[in-house]
PDB file of N, CA and C in Angstrom:
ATOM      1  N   UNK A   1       6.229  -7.319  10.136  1.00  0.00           N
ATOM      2  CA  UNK A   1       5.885  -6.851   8.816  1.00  0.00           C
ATOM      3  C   UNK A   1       5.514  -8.065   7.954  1.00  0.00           C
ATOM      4  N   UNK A   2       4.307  -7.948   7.361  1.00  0.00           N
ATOM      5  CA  UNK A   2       3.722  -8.938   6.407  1.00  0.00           C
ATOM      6  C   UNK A   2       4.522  -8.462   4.767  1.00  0.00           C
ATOM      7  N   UNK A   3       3.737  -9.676   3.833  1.00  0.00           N
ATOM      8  CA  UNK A   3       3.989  -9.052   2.575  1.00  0.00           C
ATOM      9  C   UNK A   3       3.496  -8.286   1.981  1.00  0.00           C
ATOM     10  N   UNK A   4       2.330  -8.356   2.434  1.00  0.00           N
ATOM     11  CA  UNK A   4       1.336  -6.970   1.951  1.00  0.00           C
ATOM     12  C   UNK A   4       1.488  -6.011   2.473  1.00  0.00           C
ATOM     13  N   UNK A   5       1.854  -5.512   3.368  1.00  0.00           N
ATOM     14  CA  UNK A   5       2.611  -4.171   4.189  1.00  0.00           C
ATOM     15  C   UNK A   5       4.009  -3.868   3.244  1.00  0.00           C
ATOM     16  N   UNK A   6       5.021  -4.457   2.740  1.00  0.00           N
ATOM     17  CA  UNK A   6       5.618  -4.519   1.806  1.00  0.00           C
ATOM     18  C   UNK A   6       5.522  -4.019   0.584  1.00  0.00           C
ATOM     19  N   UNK A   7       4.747  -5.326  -0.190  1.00  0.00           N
ATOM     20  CA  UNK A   7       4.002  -4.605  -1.852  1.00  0.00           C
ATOM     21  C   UNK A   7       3.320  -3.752  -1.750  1.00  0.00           C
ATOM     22  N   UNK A   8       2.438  -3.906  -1.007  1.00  0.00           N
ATOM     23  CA  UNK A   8       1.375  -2.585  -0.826  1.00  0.00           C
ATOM     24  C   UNK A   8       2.297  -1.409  -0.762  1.00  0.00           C
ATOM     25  N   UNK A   9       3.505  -1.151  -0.615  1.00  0.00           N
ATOM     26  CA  UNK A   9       4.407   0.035   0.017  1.00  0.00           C
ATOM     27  C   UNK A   9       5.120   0.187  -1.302  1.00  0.00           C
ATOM     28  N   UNK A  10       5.660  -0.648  -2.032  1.00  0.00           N
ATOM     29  CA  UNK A  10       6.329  -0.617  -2.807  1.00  0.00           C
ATOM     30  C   UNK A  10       5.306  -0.157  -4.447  1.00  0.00           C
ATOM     31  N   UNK A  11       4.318  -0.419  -4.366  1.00  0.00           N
ATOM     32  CA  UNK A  11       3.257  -0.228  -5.525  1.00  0.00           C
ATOM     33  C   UNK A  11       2.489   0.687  -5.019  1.00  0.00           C
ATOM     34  N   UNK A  12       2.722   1.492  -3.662  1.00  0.00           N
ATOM     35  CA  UNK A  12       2.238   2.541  -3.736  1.00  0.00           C
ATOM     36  C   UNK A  12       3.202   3.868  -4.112  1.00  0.00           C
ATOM     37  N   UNK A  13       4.298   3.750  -4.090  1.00  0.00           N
ATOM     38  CA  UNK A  13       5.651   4.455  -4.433  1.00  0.00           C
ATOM     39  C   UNK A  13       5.833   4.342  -5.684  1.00  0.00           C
ATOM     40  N   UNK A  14       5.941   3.171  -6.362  1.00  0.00           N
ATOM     41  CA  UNK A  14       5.889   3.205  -7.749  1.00  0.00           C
ATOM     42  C   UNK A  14       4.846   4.062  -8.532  1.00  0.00           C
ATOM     43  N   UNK A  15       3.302   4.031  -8.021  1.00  0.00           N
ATOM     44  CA  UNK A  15       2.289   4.611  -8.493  1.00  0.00           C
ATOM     45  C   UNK A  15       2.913   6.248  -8.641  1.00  0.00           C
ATOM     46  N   UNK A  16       3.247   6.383  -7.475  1.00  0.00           N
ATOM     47  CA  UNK A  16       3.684   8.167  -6.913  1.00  0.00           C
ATOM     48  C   UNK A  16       4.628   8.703  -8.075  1.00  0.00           C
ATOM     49  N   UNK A  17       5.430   7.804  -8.509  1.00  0.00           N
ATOM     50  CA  UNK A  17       6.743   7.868  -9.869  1.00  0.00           C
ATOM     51  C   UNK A  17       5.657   7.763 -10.909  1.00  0.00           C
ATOM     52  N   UNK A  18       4.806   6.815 -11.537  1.00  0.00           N
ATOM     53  CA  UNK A  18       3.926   7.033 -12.187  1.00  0.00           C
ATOM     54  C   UNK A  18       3.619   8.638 -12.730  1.00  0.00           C
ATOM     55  N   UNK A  19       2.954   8.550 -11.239  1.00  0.00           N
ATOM     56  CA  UNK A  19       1.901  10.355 -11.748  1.00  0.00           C
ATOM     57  C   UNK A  19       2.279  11.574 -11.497  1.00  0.00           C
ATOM     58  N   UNK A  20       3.887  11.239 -10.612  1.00  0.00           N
ATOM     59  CA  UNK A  20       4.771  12.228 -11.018  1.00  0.00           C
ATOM     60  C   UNK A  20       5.516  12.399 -12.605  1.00  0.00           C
ATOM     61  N   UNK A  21       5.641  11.567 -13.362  1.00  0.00           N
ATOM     62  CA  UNK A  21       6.221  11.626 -14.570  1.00  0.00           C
ATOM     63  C   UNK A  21       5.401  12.044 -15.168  1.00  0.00           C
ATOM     64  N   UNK A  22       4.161  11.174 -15.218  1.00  0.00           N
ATOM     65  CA  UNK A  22       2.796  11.690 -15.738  1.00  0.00           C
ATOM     66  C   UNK A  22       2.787  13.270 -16.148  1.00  0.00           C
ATOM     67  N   UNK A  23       2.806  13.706 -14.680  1.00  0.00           N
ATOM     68  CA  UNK A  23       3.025  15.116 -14.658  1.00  0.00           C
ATOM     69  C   UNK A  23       4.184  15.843 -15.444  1.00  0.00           C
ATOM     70  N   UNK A  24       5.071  15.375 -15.312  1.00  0.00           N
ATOM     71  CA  UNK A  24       6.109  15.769 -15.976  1.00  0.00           C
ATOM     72  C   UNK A  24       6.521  15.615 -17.331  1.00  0.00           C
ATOM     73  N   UNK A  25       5.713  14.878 -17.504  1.00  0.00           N
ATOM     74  CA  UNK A  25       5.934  14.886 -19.737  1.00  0.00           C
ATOM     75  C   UNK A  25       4.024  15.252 -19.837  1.00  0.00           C
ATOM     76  N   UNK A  26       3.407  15.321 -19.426  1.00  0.00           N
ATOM     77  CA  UNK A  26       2.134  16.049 -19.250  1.00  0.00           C
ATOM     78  C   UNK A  26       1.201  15.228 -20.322  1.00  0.00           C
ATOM     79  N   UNK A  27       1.312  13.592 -19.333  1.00  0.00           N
ATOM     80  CA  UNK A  27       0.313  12.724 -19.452  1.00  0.00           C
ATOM     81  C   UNK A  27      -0.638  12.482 -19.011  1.00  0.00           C
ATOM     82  N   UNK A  28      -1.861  12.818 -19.121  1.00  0.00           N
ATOM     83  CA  UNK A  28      -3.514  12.539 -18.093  1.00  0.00           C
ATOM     84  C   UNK A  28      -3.306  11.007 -18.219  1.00  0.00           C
ATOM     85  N   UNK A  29      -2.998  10.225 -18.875  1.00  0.00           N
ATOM     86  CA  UNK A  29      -3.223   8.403 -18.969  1.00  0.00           C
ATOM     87  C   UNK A  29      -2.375   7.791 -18.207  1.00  0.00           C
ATOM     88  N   UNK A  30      -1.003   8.693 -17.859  1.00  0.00           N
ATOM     89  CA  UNK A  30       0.002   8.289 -17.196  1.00  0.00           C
ATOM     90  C   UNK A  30      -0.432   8.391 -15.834  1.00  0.00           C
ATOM     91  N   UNK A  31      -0.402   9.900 -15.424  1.00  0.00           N
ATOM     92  CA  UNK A  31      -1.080  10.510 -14.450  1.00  0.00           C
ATOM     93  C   UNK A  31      -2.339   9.845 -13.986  1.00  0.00           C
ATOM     94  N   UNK A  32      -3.301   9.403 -14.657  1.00  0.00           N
ATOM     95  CA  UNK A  32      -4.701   8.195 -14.097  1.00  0.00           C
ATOM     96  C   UNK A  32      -4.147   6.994 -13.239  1.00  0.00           C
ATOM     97  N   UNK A  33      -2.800   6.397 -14.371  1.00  0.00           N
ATOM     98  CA  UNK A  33      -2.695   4.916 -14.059  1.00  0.00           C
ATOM     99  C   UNK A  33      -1.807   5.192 -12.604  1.00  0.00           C
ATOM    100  N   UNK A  34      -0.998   5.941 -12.623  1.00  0.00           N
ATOM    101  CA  UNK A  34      -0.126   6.325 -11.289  1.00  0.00           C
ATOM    102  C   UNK A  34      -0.827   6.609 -10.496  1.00  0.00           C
ATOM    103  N   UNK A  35      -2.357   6.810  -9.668  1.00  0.00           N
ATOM    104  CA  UNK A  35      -2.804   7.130  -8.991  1.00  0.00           C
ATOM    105  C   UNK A  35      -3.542   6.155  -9.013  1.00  0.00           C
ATOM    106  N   UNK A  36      -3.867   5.556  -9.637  1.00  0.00           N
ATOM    107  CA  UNK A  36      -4.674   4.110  -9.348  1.00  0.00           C
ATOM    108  C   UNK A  36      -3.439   3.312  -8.732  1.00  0.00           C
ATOM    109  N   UNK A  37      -2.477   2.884  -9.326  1.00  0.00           N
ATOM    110  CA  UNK A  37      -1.395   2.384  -8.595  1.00  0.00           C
ATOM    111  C   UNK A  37      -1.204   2.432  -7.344  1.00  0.00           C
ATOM    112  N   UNK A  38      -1.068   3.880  -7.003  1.00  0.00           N
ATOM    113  CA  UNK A  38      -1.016   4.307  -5.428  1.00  0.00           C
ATOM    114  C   UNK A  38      -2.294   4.042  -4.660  1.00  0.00           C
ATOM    115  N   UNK A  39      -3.479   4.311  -4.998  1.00  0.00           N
ATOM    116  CA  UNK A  39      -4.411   3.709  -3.991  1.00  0.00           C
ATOM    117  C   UNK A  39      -4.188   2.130  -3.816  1.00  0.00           C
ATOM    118  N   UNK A  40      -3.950   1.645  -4.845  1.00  0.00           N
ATOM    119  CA  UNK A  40      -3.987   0.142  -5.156  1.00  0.00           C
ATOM    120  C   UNK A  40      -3.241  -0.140  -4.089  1.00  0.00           C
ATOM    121  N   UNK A  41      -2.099   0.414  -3.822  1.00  0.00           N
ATOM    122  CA  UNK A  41      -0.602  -0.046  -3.158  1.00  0.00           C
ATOM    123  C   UNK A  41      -1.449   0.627  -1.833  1.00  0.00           C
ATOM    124  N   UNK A  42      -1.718   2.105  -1.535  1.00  0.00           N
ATOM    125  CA  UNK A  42      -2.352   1.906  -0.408  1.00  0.00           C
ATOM    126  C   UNK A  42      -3.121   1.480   0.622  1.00  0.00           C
ATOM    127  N   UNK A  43      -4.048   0.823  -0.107  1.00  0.00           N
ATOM    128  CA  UNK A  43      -5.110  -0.312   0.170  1.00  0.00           C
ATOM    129  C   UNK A  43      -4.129  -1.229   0.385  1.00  0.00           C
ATOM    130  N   UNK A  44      -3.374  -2.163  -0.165  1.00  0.00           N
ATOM    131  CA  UNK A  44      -3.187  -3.360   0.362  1.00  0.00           C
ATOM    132  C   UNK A  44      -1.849  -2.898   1.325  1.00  0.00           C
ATOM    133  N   UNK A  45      -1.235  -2.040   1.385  1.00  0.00           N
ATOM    134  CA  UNK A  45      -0.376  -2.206   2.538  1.00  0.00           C
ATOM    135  C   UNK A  45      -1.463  -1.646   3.824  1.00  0.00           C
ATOM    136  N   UNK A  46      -2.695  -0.781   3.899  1.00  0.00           N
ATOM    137  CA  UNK A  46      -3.290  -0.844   4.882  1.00  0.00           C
ATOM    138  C   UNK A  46      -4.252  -2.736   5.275  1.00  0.00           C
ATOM    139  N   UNK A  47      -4.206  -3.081   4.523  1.00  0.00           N
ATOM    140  CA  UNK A  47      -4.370  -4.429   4.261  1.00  0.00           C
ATOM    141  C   UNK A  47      -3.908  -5.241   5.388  1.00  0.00           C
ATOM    142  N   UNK A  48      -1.994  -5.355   5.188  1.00  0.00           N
ATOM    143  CA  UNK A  48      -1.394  -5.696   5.750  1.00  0.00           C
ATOM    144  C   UNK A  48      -1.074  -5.401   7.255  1.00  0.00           C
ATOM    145  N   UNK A  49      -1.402  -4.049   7.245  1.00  0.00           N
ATOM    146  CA  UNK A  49      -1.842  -3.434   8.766  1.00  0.00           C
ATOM    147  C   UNK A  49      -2.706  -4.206   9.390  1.00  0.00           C
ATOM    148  N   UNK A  50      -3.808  -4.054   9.340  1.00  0.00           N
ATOM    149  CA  UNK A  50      -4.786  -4.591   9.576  1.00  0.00           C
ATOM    150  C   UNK A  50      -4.898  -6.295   9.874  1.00  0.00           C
ATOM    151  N   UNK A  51      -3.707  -7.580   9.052  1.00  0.00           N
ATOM    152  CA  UNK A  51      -2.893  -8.095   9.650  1.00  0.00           C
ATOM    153  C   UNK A  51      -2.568  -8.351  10.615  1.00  0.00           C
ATOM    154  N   UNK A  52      -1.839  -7.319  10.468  1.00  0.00           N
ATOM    155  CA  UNK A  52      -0.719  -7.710  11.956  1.00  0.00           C
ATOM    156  C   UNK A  52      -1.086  -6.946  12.977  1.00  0.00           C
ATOM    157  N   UNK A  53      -1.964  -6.364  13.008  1.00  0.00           N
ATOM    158  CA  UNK A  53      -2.936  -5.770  14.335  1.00  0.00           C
ATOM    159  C   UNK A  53      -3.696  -6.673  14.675  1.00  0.00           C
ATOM    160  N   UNK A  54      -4.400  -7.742  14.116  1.00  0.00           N
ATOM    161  CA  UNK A  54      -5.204  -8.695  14.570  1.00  0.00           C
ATOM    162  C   UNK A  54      -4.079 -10.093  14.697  1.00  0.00           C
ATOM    163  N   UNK A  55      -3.194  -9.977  14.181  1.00  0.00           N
ATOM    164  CA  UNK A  55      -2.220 -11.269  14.570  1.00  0.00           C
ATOM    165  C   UNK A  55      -1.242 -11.015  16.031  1.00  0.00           C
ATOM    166  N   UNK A  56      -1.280  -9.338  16.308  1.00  0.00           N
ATOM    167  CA  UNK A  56      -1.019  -8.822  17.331  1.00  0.00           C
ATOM    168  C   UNK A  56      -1.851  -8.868  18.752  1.00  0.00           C
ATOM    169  N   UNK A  57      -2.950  -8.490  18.211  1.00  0.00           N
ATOM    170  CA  UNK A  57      -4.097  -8.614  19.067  1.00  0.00           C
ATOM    171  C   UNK A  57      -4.523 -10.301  19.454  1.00  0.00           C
ATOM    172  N   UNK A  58      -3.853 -10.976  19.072  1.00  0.00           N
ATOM    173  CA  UNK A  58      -4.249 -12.851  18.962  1.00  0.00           C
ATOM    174  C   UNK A  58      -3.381 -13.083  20.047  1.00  0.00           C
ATOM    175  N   UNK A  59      -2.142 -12.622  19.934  1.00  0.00           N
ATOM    176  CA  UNK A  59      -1.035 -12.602  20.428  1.00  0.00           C
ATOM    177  C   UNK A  59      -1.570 -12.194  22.235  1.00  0.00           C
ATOM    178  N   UNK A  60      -1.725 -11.107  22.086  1.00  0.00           N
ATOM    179  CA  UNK A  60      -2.167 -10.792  23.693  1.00  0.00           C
ATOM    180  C   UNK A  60      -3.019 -11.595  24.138  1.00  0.00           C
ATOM    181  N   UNK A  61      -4.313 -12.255  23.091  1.00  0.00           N
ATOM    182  CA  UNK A  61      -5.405 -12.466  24.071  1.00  0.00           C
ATOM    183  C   UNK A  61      -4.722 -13.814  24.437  1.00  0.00           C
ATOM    184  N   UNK A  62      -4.102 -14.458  23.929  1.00  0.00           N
ATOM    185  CA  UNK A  62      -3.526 -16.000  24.247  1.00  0.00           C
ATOM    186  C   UNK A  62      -2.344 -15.640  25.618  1.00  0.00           C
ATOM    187  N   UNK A  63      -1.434 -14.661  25.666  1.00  0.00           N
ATOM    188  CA  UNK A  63      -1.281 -14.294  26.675  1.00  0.00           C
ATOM    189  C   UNK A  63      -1.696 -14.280  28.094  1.00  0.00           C
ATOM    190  N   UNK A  64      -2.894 -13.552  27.964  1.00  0.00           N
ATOM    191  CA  UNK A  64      -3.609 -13.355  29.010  1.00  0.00           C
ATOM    192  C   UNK A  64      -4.610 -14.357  29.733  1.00  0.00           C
ATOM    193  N   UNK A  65      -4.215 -15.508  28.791  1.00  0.00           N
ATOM    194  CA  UNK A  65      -4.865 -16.437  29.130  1.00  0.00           C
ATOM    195  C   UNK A  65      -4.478 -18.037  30.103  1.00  0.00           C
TER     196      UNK A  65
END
């Protein structure tokens, strides 16, 4: 696990609390920013995927070598 697999996880959860509250005191500005949050956070923890699949994949080819 990287750090961006991390934050990315953690600021995509936060976003989710965002635009759930949003929802719940029945904010559209709240509700916007909480869903930008969450892609935000989704993007970079797929980020971090993407990472450690190629630091994974480095891993084998030096292996096999």
């Amino acid at each position: 696990m990287n750090k961006d697999q991390i934050k990315g996880a953690a600021k995509e959860l936060a976003g989710m609390v965002q635009k759930n509250t949003g929802e719940a005191i029945g904010s559209a500005e709240q509700q916007a920013r909480g869903m930008a949050r969450e892609v935000a956070g989704r993007l970079q923890r797929n980020l971090g995927d993407m990472k450690e699949a190629l630091k994974d994949s480095m891993k084998d080819a030096n292996r096999k070598q």
